[in-house]
N, C-alpha and C. Protein backbone atom coordinates (compact mmCIF):
# COMPACT_ATOMS: atom_id res chain seq x y z
N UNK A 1 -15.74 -11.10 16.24
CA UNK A 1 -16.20 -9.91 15.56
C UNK A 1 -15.37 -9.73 14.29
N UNK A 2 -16.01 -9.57 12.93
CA UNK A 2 -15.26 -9.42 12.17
C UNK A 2 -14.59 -7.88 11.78
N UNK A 3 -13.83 -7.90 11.02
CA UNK A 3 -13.24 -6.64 10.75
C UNK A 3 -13.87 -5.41 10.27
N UNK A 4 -13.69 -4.19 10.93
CA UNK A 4 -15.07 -3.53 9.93
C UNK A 4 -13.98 -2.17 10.19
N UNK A 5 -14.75 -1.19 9.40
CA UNK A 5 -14.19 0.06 8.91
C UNK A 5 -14.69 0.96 10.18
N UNK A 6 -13.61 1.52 10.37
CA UNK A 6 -13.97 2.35 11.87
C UNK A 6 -13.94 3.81 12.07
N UNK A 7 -13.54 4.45 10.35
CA UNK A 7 -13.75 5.89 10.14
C UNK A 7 -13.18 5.66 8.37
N UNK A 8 -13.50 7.18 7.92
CA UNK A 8 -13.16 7.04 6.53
C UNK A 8 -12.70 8.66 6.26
N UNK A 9 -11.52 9.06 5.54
CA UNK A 9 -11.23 10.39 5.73
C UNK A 9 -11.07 10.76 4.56
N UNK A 10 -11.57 12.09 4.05
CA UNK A 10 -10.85 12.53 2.92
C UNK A 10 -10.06 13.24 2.75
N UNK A 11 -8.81 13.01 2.03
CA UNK A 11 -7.86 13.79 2.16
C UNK A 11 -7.09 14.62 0.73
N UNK A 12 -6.46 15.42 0.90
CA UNK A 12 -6.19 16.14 -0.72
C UNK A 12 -4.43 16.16 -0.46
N UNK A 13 -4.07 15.23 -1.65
CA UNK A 13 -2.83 14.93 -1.74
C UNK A 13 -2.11 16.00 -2.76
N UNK A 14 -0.60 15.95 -2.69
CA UNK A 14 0.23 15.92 -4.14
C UNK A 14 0.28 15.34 -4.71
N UNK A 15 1.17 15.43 -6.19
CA UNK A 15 1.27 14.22 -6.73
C UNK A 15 2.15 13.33 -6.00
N UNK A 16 2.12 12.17 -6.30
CA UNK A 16 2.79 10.85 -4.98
C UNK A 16 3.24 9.82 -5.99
N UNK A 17 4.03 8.83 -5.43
CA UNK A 17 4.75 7.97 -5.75
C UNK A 17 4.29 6.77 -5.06
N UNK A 18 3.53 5.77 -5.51
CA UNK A 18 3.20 4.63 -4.47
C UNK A 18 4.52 3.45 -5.12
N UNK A 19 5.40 3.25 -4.18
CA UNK A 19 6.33 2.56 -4.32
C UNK A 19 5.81 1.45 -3.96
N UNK A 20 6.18 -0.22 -4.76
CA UNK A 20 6.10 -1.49 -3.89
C UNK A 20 6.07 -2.70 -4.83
N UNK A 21 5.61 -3.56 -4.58
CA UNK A 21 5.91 -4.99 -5.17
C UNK A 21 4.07 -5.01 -6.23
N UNK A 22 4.27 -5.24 -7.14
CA UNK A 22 3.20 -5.48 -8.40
C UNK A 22 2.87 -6.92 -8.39
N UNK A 23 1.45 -6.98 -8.55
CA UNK A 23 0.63 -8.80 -8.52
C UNK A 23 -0.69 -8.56 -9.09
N UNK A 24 -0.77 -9.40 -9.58
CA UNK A 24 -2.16 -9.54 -10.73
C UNK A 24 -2.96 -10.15 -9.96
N UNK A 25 -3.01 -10.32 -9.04
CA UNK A 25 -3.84 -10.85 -8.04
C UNK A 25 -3.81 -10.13 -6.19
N UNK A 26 -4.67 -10.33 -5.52
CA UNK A 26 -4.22 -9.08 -4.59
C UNK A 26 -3.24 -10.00 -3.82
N UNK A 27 -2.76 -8.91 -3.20
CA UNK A 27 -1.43 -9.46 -2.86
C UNK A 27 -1.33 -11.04 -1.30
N UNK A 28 -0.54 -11.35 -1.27
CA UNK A 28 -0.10 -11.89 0.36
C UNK A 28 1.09 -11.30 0.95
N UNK A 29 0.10 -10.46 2.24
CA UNK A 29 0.73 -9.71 3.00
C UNK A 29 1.93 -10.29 3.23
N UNK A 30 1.99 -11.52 4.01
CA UNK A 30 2.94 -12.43 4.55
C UNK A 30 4.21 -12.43 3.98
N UNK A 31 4.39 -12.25 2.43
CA UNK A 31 5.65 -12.36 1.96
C UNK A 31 6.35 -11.36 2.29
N UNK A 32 5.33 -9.91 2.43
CA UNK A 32 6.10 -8.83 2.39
C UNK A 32 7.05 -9.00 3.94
N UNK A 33 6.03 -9.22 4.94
CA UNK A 33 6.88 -8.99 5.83
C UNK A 33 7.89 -10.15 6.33
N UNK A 34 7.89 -10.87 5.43
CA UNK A 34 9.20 -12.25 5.18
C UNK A 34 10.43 -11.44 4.72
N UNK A 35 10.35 -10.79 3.92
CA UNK A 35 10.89 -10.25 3.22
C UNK A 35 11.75 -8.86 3.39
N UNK A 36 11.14 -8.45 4.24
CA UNK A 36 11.00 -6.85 4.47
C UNK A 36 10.78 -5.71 4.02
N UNK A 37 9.67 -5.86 2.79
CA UNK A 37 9.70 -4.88 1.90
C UNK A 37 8.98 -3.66 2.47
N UNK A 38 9.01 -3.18 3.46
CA UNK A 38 8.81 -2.30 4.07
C UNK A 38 9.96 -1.74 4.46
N UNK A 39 10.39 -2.12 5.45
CA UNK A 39 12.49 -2.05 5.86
C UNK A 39 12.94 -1.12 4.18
N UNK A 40 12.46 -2.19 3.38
CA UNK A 40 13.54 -1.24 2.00
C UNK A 40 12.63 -0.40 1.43
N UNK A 41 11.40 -0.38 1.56
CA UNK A 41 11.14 1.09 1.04
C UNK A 41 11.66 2.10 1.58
N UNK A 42 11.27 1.86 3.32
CA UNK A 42 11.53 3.15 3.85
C UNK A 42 13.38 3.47 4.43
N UNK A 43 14.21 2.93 3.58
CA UNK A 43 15.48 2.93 3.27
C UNK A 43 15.68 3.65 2.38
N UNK A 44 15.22 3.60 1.14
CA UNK A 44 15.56 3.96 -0.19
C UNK A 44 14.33 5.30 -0.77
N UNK A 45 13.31 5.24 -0.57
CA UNK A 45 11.97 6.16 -0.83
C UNK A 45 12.11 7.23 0.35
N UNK A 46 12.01 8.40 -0.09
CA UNK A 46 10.89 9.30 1.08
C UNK A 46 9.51 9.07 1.11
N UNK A 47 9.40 8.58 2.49
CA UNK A 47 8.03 8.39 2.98
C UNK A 47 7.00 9.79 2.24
N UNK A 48 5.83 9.94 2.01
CA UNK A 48 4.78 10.77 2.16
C UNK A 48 4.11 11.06 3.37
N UNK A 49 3.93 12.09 3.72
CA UNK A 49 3.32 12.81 5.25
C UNK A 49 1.71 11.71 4.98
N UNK A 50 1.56 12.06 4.03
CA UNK A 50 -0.47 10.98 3.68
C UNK A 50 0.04 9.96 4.39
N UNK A 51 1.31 8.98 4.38
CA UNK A 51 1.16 7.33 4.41
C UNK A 51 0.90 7.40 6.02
N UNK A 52 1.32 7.87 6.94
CA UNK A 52 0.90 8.12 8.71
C UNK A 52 1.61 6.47 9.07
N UNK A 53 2.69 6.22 8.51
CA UNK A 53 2.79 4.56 9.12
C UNK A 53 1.99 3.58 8.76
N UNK A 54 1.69 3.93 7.69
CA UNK A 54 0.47 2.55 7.41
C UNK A 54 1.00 1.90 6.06
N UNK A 55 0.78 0.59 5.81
CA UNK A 55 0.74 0.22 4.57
C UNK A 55 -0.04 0.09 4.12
N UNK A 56 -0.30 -0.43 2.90
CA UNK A 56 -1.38 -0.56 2.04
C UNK A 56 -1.14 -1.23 0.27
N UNK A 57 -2.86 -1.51 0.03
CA UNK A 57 -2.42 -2.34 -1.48
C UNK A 57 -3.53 -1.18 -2.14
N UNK A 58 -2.57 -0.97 -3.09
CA UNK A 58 -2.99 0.49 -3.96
C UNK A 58 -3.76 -0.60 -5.24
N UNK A 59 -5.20 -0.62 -5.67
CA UNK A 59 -5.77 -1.52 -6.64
C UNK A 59 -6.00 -0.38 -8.24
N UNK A 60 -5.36 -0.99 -8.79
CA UNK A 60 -5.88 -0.28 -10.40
C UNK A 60 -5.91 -1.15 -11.68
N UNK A 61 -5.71 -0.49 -12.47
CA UNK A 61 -6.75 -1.62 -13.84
C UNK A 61 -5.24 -1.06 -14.40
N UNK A 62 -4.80 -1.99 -15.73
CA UNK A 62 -3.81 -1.72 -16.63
C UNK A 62 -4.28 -2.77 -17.65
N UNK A 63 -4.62 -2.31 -19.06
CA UNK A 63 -4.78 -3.02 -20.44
C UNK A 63 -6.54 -4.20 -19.58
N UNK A 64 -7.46 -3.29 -18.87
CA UNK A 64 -8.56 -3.76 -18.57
C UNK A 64 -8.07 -4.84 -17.63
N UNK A 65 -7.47 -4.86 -16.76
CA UNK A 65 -7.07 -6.26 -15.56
C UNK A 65 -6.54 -5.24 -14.53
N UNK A 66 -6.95 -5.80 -13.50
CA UNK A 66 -6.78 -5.31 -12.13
C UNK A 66 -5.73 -5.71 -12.00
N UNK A 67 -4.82 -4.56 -11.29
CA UNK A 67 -3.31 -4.93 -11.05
C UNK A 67 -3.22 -4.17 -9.85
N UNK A 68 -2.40 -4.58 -8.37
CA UNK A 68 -2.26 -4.61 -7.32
C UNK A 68 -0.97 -4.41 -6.77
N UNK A 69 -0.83 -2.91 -6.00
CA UNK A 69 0.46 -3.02 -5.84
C UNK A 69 0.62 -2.39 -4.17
N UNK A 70 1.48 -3.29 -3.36
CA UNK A 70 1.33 -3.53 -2.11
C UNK A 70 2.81 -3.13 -1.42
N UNK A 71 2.93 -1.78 -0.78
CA UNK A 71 3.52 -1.02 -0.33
C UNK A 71 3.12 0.83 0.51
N UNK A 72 3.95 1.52 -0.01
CA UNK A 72 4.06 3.04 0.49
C UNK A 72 3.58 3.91 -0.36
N UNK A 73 3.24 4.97 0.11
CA UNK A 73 2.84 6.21 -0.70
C UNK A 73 4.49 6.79 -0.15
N UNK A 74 5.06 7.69 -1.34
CA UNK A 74 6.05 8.22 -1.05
C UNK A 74 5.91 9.39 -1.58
N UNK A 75 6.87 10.68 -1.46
CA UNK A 75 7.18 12.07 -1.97
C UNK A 75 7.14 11.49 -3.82
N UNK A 76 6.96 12.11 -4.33
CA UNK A 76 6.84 12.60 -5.93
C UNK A 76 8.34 12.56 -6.22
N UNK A 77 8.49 11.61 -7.05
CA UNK A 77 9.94 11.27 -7.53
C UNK A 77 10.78 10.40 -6.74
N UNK A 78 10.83 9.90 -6.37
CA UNK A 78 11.71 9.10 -4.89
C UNK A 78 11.93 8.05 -5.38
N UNK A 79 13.06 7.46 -4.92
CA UNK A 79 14.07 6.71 -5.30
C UNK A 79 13.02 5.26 -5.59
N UNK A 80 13.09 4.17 -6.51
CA UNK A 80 12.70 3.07 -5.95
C UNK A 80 13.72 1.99 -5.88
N UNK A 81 13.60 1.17 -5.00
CA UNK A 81 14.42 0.25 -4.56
C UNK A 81 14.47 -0.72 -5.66
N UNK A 82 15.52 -1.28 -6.23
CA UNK A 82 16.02 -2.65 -6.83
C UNK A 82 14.44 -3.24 -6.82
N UNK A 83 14.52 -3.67 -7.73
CA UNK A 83 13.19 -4.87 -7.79
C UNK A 83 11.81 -4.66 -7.75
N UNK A 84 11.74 -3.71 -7.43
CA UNK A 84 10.02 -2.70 -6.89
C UNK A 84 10.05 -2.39 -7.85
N UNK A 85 8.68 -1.42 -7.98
CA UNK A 85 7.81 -1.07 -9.14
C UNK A 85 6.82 -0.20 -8.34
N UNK A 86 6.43 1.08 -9.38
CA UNK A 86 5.88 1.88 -8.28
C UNK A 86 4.89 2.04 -9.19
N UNK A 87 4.20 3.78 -8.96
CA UNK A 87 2.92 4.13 -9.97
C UNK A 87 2.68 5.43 -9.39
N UNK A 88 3.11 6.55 -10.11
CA UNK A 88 2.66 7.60 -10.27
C UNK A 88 1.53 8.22 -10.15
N UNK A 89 0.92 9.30 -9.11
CA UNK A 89 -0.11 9.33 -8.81
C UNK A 89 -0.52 10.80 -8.55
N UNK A 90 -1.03 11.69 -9.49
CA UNK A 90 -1.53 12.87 -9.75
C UNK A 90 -2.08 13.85 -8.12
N UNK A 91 -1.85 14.87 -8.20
CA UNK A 91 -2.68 15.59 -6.94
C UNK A 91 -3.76 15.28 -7.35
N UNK A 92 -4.25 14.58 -6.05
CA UNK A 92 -5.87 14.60 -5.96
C UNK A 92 -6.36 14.44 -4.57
N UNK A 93 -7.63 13.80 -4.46
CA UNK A 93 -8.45 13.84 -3.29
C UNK A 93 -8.63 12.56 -3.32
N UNK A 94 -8.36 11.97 -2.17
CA UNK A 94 -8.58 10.02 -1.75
C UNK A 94 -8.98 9.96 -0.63
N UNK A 95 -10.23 8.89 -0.28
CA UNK A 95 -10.83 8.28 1.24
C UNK A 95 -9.73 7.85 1.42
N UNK A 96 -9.64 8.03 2.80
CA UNK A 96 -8.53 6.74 3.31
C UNK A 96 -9.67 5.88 4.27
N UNK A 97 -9.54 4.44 4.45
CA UNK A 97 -10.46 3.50 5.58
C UNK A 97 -9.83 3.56 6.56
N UNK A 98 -10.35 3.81 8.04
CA UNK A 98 -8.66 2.86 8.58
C UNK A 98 -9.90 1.95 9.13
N UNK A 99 -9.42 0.46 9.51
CA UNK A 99 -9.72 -0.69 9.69
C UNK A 99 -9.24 -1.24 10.60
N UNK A 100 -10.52 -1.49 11.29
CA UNK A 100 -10.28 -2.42 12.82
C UNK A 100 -10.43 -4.02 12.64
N UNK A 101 -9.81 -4.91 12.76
CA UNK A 101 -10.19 -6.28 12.72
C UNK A 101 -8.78 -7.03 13.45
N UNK A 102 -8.77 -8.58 13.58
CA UNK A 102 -8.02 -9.37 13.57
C UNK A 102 -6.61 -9.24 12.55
N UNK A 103 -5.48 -9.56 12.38
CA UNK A 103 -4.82 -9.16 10.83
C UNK A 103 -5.55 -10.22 9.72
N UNK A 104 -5.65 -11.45 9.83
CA UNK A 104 -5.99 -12.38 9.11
C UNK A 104 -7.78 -11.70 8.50
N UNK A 105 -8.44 -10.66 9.51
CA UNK A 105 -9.36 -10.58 8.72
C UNK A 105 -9.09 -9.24 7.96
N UNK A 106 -8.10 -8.55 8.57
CA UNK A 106 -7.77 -7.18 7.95
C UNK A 106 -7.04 -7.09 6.33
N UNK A 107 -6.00 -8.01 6.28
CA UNK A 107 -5.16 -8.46 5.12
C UNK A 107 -5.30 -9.68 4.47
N UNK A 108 -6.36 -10.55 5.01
CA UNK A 108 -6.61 -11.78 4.30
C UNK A 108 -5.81 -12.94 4.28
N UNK A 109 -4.79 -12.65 5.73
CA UNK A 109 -4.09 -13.49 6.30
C UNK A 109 -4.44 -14.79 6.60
N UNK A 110 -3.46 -15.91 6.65
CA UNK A 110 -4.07 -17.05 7.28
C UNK A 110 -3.53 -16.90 9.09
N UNK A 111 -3.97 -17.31 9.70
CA UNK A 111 -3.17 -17.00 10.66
C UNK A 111 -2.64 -18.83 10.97
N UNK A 112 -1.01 -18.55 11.75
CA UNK A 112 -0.40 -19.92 11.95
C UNK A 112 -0.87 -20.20 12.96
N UNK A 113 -0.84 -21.27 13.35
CA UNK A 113 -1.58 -22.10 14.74
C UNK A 113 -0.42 -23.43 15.26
């Protein structure tokens, strides 16, 4: 069964801080959690009450090119960690998906065998 969307919510934020690692291409999950870039967000950032434990790849356009950035929603102003790169993000109103699948079909994982 492949991965499919299993509710969709709307929700009305503050302004937010999406802290995390930047790629011109969408991201691979895999490094992050090689890496731990989760571990150091939530070290260095205040989490946002919106993020509920979840990660995510926040997609937006800069100079007309999709740019991809794969981490946390955090409190408005919050620290970012060495090396990260975040993106400022106005009060507004956002679907959230949450998503049922395999990980490899959820994040576009390969899975090891």
């Amino acid at each position: 069964m492949p991965a499919e969307i299993i509710s969709c919510e709307l929700v009305t934020h503050p302004p937010l801080r999406f802290v995390g690692k930047r790629f011109d291409t969408y991201p691979d999950w895999s490094e992050a959690w090689v890496n731990g870039w989760f571990d150091i967000i939530e070290q260095t950032s205040e989490i946002a009450a919106i993020n509920e434990d979840s990660y995510c790849v926040l997609r937006g356009n800069a100079n007309g090119s999709d740019v991809y950035y794969l981490g946390e929603f955090c409190v408005e102003g919050s620290k970012v960690p060495a090396g990260f790169d975040y993106a400022d993000l106005p009060a507004s109103s956002t679907v959230i998906a949450y998503i049922k699948g395999k990980i490899e079909e959820v994040y576009a994982l390969t899975a090891d065998d």
